[in-house]
PDB file of N, CA and C in Angstrom:
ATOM      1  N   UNK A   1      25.357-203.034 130.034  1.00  0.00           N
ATOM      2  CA  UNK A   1      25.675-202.453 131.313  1.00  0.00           C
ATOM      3  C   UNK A   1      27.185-202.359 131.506  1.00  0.00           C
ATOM      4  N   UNK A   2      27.823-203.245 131.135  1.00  0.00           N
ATOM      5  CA  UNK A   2      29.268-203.767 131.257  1.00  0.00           C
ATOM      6  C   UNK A   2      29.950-202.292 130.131  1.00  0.00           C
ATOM      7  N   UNK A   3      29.505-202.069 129.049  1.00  0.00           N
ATOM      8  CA  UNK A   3      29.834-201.108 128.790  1.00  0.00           C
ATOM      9  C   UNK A   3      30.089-199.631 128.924  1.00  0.00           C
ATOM     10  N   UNK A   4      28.583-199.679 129.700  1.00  0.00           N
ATOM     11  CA  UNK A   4      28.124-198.247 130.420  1.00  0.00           C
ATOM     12  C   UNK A   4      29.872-197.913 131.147  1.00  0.00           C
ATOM     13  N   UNK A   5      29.609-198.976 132.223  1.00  0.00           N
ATOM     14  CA  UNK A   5      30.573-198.843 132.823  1.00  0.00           C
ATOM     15  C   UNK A   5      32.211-198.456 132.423  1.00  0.00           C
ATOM     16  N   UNK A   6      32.544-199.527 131.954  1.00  0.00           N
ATOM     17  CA  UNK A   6      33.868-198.760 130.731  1.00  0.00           C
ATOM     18  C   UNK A   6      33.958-197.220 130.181  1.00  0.00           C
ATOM     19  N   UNK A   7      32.528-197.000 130.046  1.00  0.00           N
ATOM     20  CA  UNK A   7      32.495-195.223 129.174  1.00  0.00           C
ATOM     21  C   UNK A   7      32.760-194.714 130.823  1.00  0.00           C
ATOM     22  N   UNK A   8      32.417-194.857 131.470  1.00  0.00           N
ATOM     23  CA  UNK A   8      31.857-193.979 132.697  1.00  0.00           C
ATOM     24  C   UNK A   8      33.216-194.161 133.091  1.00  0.00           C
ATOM     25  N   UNK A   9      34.331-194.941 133.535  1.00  0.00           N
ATOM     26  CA  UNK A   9      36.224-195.323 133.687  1.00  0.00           C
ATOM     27  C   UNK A   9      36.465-194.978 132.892  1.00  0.00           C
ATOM     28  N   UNK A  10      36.462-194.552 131.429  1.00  0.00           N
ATOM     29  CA  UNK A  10      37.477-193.890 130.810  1.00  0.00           C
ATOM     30  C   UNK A  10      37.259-192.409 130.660  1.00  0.00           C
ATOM     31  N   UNK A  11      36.010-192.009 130.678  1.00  0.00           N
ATOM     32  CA  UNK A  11      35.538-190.655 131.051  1.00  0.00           C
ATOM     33  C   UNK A  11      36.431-190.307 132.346  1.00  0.00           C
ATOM     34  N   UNK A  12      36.426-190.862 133.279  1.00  0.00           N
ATOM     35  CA  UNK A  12      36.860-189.624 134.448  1.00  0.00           C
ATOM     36  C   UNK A  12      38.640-190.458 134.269  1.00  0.00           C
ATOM     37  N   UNK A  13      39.302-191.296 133.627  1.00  0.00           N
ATOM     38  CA  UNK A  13      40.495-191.196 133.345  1.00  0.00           C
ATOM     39  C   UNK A  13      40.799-189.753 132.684  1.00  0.00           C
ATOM     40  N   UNK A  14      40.022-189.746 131.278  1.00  0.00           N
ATOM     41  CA  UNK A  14      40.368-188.092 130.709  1.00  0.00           C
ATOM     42  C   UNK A  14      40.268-187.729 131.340  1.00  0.00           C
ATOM     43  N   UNK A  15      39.026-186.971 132.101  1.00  0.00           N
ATOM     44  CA  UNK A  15      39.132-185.688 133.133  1.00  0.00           C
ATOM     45  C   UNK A  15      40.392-186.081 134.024  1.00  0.00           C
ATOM     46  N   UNK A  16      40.924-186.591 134.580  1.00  0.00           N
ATOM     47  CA  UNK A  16      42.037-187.275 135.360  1.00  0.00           C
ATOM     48  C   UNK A  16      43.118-186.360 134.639  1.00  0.00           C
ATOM     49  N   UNK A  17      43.045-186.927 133.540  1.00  0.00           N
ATOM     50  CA  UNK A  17      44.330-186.466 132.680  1.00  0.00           C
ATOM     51  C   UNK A  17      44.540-185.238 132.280  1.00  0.00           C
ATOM     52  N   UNK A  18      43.463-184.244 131.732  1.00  0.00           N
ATOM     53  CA  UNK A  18      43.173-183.063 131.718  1.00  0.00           C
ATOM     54  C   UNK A  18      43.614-182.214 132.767  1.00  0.00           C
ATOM     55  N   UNK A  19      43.306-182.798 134.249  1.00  0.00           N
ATOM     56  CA  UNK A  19      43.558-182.313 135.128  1.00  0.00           C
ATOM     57  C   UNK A  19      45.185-182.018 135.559  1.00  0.00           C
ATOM     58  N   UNK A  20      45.771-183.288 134.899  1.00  0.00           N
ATOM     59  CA  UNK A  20      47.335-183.063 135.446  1.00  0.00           C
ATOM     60  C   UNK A  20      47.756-182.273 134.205  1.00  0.00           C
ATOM     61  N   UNK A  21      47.168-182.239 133.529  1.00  0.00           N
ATOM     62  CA  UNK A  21      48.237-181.275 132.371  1.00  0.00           C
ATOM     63  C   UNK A  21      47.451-179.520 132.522  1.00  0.00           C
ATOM     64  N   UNK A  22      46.844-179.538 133.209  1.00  0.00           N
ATOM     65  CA  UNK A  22      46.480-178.387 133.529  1.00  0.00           C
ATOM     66  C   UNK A  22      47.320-177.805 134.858  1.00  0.00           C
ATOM     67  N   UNK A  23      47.666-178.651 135.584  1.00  0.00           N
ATOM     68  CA  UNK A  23      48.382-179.028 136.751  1.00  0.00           C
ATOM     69  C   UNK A  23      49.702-178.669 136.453  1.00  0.00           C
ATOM     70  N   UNK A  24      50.205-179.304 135.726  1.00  0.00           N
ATOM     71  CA  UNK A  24      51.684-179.231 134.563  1.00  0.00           C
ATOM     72  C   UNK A  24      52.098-177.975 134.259  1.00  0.00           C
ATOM     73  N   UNK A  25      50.993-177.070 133.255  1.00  0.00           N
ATOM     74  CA  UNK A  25      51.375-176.714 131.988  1.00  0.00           C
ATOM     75  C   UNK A  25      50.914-175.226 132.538  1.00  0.00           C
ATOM     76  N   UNK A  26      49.707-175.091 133.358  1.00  0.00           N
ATOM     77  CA  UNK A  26      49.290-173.958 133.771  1.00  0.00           C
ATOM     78  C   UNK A  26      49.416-172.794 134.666  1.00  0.00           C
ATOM     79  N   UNK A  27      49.195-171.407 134.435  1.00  0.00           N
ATOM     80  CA  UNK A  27      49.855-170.607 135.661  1.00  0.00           C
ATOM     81  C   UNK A  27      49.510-170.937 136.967  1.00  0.00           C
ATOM     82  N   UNK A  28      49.641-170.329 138.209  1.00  0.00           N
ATOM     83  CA  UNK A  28      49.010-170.490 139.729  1.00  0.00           C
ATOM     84  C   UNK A  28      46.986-169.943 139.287  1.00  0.00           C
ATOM     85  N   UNK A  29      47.465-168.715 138.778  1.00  0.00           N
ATOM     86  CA  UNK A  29      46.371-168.286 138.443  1.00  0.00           C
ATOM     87  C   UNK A  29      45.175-168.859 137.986  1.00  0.00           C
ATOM     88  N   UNK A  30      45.622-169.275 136.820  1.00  0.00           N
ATOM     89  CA  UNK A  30      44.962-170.343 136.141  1.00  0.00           C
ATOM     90  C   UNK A  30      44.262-171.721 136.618  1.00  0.00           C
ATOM     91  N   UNK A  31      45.037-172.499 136.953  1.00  0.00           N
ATOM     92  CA  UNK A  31      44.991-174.086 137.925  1.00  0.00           C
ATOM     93  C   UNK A  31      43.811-173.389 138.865  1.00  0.00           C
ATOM     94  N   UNK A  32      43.950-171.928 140.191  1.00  0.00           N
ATOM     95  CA  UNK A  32      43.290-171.309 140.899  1.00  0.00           C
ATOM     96  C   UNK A  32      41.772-171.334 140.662  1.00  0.00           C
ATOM     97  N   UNK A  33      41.857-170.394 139.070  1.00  0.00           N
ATOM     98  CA  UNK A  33      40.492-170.488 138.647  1.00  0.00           C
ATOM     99  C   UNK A  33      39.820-171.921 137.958  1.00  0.00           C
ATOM    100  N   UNK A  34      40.702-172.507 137.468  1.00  0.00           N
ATOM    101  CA  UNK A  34      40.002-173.904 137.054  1.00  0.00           C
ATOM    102  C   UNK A  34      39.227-174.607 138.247  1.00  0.00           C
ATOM    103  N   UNK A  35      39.830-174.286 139.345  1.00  0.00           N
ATOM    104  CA  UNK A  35      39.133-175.049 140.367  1.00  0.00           C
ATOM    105  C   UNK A  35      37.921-174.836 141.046  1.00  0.00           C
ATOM    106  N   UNK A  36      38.212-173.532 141.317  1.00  0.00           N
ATOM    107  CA  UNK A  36      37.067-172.502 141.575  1.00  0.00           C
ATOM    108  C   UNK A  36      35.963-172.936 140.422  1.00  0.00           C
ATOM    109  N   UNK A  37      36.185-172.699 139.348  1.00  0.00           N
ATOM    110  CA  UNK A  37      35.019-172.636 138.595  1.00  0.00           C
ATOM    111  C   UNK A  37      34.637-174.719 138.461  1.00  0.00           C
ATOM    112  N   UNK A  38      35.258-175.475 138.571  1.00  0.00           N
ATOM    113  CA  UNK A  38      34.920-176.772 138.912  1.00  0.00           C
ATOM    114  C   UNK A  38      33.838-177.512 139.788  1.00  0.00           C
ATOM    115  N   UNK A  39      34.666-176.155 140.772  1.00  0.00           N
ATOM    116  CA  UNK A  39      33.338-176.772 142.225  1.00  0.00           C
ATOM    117  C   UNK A  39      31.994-175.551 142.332  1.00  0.00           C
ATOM    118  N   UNK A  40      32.411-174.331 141.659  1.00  0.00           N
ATOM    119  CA  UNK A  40      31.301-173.620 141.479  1.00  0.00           C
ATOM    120  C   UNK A  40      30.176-173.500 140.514  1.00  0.00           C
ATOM    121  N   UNK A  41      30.461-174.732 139.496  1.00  0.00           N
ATOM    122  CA  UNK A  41      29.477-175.432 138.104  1.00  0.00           C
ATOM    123  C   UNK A  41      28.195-176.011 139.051  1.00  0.00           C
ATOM    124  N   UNK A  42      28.091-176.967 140.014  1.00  0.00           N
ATOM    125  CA  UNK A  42      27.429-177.855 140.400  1.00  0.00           C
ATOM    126  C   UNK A  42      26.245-176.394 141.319  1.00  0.00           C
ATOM    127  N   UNK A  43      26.568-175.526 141.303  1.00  0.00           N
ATOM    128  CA  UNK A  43      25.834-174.806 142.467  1.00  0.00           C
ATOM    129  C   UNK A  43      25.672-173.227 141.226  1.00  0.00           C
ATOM    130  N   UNK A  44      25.935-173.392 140.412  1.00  0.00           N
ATOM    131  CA  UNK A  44      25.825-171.948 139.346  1.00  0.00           C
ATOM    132  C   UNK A  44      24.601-171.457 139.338  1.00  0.00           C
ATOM    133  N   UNK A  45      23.693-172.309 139.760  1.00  0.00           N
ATOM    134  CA  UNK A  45      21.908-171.573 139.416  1.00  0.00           C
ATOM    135  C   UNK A  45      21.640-170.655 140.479  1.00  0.00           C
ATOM    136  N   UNK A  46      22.347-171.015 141.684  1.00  0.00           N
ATOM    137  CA  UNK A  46      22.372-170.705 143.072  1.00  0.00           C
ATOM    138  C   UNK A  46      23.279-169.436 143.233  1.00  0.00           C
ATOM    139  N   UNK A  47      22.643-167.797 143.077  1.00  0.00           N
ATOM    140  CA  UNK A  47      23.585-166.653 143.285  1.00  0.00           C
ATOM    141  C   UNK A  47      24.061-166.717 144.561  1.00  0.00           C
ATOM    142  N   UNK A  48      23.787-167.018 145.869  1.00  0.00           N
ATOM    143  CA  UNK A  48      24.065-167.539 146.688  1.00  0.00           C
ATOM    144  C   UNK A  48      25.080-168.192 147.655  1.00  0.00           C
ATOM    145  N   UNK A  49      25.193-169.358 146.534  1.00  0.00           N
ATOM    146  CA  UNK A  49      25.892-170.667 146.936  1.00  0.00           C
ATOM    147  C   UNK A  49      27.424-170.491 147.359  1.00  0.00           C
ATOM    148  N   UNK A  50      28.179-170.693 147.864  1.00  0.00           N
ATOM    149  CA  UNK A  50      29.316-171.080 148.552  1.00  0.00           C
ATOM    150  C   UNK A  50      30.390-172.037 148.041  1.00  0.00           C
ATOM    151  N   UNK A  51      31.251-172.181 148.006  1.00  0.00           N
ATOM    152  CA  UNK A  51      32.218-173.428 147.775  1.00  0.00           C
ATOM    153  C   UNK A  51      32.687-173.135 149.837  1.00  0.00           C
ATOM    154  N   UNK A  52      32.453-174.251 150.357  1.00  0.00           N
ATOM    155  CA  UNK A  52      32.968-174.589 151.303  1.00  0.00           C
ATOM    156  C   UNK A  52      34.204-175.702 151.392  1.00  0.00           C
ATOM    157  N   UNK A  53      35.319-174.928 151.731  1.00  0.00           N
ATOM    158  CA  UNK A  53      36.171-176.041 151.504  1.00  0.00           C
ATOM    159  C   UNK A  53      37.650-175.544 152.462  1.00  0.00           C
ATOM    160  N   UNK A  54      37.876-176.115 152.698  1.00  0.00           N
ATOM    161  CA  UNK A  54      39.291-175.434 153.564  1.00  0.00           C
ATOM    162  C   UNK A  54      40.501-175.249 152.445  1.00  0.00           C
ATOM    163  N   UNK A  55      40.997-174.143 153.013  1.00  0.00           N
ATOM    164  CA  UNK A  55      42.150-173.823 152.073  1.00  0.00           C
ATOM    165  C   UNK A  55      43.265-174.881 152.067  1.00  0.00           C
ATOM    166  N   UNK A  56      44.298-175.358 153.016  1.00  0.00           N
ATOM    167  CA  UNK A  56      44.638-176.666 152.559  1.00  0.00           C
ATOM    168  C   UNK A  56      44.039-177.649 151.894  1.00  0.00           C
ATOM    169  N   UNK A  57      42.766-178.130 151.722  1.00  0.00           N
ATOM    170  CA  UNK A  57      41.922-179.303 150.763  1.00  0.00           C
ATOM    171  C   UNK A  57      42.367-178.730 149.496  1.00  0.00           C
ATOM    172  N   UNK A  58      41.844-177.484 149.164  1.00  0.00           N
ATOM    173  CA  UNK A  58      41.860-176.641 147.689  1.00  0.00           C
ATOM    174  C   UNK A  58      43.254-175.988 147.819  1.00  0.00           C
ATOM    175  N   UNK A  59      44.208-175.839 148.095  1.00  0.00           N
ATOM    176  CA  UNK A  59      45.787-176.168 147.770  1.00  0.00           C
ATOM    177  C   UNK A  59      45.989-176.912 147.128  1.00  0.00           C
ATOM    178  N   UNK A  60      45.629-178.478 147.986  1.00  0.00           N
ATOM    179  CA  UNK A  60      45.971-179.647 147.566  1.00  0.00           C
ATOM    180  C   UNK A  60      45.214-180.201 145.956  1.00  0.00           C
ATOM    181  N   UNK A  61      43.657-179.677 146.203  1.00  0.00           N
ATOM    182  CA  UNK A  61      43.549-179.916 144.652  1.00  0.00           C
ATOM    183  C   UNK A  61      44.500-179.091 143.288  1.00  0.00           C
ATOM    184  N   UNK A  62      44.699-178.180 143.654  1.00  0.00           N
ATOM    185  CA  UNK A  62      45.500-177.005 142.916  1.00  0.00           C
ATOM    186  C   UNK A  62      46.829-177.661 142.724  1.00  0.00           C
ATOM    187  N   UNK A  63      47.176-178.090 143.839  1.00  0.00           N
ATOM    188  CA  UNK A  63      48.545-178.782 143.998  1.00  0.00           C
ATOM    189  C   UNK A  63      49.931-177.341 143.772  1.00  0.00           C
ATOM    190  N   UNK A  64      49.081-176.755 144.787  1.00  0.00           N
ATOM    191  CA  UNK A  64      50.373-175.586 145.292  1.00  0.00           C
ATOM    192  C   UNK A  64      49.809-175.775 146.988  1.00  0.00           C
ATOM    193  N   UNK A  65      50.715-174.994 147.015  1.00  0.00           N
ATOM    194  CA  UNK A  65      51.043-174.758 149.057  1.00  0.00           C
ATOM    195  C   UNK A  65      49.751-173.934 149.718  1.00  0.00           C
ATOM    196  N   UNK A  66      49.769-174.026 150.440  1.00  0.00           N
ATOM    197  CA  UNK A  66      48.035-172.944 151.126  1.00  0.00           C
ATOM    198  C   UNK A  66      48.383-171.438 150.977  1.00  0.00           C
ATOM    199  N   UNK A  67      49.439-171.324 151.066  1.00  0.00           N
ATOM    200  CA  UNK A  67      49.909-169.905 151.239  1.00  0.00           C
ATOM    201  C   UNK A  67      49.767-169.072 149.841  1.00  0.00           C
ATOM    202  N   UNK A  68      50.473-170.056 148.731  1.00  0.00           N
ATOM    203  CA  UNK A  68      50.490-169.735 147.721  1.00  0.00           C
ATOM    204  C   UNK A  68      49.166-169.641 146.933  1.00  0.00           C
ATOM    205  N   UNK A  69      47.705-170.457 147.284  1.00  0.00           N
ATOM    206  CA  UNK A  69      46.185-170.259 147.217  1.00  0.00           C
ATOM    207  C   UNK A  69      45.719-169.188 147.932  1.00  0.00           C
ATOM    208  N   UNK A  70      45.943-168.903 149.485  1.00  0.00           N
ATOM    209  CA  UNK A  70      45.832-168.019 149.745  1.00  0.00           C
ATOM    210  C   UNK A  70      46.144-166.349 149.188  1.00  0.00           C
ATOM    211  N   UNK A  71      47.225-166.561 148.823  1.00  0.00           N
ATOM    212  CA  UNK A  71      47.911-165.182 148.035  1.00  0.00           C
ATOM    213  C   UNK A  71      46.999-164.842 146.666  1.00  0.00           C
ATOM    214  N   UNK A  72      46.397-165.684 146.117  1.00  0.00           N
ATOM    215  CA  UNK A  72      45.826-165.522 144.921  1.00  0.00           C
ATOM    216  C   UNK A  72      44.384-165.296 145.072  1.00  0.00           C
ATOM    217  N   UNK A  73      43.618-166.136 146.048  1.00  0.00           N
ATOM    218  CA  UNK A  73      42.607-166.110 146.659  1.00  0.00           C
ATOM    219  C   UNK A  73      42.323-164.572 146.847  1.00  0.00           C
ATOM    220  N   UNK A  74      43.393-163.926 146.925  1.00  0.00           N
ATOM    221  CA  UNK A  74      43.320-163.023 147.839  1.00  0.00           C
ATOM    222  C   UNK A  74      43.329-161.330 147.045  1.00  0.00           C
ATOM    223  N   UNK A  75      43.795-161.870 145.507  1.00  0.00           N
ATOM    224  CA  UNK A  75      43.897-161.343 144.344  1.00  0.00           C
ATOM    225  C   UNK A  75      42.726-161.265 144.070  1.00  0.00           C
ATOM    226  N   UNK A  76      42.267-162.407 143.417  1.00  0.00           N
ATOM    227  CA  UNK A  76      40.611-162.749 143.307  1.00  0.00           C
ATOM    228  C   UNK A  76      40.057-161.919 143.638  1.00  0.00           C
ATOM    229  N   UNK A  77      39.794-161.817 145.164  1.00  0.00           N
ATOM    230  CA  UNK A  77      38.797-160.619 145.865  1.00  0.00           C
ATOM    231  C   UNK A  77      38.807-159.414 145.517  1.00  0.00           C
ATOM    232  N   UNK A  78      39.851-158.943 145.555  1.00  0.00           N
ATOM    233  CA  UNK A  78      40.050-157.592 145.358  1.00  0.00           C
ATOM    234  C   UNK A  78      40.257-157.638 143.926  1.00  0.00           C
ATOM    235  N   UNK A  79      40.038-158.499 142.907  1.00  0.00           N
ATOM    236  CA  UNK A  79      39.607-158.110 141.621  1.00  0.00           C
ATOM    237  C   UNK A  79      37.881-158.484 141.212  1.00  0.00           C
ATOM    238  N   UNK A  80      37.292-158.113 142.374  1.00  0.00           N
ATOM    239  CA  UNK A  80      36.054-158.804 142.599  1.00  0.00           C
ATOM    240  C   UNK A  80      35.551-159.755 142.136  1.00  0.00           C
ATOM    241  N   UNK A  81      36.699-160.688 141.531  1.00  0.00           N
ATOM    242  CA  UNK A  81      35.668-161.835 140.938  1.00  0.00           C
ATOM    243  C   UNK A  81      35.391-163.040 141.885  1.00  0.00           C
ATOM    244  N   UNK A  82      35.755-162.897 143.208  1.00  0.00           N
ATOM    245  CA  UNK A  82      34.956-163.836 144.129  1.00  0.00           C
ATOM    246  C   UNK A  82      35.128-163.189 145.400  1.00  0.00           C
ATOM    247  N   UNK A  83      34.435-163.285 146.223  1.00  0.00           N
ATOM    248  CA  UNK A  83      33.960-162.667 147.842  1.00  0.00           C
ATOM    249  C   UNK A  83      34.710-163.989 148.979  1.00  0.00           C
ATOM    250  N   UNK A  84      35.362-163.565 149.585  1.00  0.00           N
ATOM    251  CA  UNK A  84      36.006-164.485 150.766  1.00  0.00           C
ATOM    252  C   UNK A  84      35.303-164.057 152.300  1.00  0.00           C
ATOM    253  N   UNK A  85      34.816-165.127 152.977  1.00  0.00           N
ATOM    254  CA  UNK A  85      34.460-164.760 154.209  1.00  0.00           C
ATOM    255  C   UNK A  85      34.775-166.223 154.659  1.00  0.00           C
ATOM    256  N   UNK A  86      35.341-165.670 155.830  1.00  0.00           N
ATOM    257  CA  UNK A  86      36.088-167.106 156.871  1.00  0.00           C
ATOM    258  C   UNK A  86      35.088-168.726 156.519  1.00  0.00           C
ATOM    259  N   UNK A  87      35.880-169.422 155.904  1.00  0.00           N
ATOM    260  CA  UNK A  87      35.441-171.046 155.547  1.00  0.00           C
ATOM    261  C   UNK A  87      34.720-170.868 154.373  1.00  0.00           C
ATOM    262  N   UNK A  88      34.426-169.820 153.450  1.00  0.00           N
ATOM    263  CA  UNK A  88      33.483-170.051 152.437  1.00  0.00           C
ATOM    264  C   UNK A  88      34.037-168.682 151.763  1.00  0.00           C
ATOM    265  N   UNK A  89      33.860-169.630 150.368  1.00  0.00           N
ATOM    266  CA  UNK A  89      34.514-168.906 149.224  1.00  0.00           C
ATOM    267  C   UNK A  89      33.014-168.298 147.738  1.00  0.00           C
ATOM    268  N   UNK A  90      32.506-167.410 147.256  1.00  0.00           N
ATOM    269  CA  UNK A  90      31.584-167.092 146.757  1.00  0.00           C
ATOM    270  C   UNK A  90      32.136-166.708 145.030  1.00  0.00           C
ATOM    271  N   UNK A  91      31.735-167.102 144.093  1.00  0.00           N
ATOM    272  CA  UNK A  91      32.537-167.016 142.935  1.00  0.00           C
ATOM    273  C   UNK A  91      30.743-166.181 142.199  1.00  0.00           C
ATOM    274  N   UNK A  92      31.770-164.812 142.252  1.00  0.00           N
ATOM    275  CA  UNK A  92      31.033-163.590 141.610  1.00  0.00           C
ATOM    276  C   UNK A  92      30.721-163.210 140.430  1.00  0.00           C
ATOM    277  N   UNK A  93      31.631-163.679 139.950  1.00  0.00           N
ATOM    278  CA  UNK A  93      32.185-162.921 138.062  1.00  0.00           C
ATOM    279  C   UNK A  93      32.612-164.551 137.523  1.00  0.00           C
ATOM    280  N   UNK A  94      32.041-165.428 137.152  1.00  0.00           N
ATOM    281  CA  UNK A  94      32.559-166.960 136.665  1.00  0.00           C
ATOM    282  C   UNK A  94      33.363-166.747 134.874  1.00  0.00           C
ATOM    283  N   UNK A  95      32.253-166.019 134.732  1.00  0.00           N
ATOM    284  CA  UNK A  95      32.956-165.786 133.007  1.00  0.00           C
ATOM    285  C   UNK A  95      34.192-165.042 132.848  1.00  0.00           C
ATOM    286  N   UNK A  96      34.464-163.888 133.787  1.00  0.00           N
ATOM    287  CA  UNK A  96      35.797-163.435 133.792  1.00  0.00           C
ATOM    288  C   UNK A  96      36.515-164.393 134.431  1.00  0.00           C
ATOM    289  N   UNK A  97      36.514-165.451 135.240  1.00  0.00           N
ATOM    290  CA  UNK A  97      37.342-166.244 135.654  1.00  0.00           C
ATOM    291  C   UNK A  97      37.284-167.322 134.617  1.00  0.00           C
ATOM    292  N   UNK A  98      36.648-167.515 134.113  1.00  0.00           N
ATOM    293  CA  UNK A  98      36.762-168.226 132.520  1.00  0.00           C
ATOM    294  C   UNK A  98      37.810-167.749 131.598  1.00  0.00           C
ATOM    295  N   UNK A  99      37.673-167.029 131.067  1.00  0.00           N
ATOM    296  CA  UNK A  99      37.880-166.151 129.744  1.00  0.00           C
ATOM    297  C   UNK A  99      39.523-164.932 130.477  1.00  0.00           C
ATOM    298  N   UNK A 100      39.705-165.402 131.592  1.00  0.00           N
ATOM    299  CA  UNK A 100      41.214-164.477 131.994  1.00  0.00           C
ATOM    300  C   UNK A 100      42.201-165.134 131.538  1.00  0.00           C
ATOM    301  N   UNK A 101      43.145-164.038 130.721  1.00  0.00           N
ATOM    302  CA  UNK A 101      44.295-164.114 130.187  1.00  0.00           C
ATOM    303  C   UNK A 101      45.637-164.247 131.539  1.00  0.00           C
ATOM    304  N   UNK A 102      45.209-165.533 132.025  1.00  0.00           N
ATOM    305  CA  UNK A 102      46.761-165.663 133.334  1.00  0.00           C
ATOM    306  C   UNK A 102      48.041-165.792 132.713  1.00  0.00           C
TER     307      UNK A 102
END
């Protein structure tokens, strides 16, 4: 059990770490869609589903300014790969937000 545990703390250290060098190393763009597609994995079966989240929260995961999420957010849409309607964000096209050259 004592072990379990150890795998299960050093597992989300990597992801931890992954995260800041993605954070680091990556465009706005990029970091943007990593996140998006992060919180839109858990709900993918669901054409549907929503990421509800306020744009300052998902800034702050992004770790840029709201304005600067917003501006891209805003790209997104009008490259249809996700639908924006006030408090809820809809991720349309996941594989092109995968597989984009930012």
């Amino acid at each position: 059990m004592g072990e379990q545990f150890i795998r299960l703390l050093a597992g989300r250290v990597s992801e931890r770490e992954q995260q800041l060098l993605v954070m680091a190393y990556s465009s706005l763009r990029r970091r943007v869609a990593e996140t998006l597609l992060r919180l839109y994995e858990p709900t993918a079966n669901d054409p549907e589903a929503t990421i509800q989240l306020s744009r300052e929260d998902m800034a702050a995961m992004v770790g840029t300014a709201p304005e600067s999420l917003i501006r891209t957010l805003s790209e997104f849409n009008q490259s249809g790969l996700i639908e924006l309607t006030p408090g809820n964000i809809r991720v349309v096209q996941p594989e092109k937000l995968r597989c984009a050259h930012w």
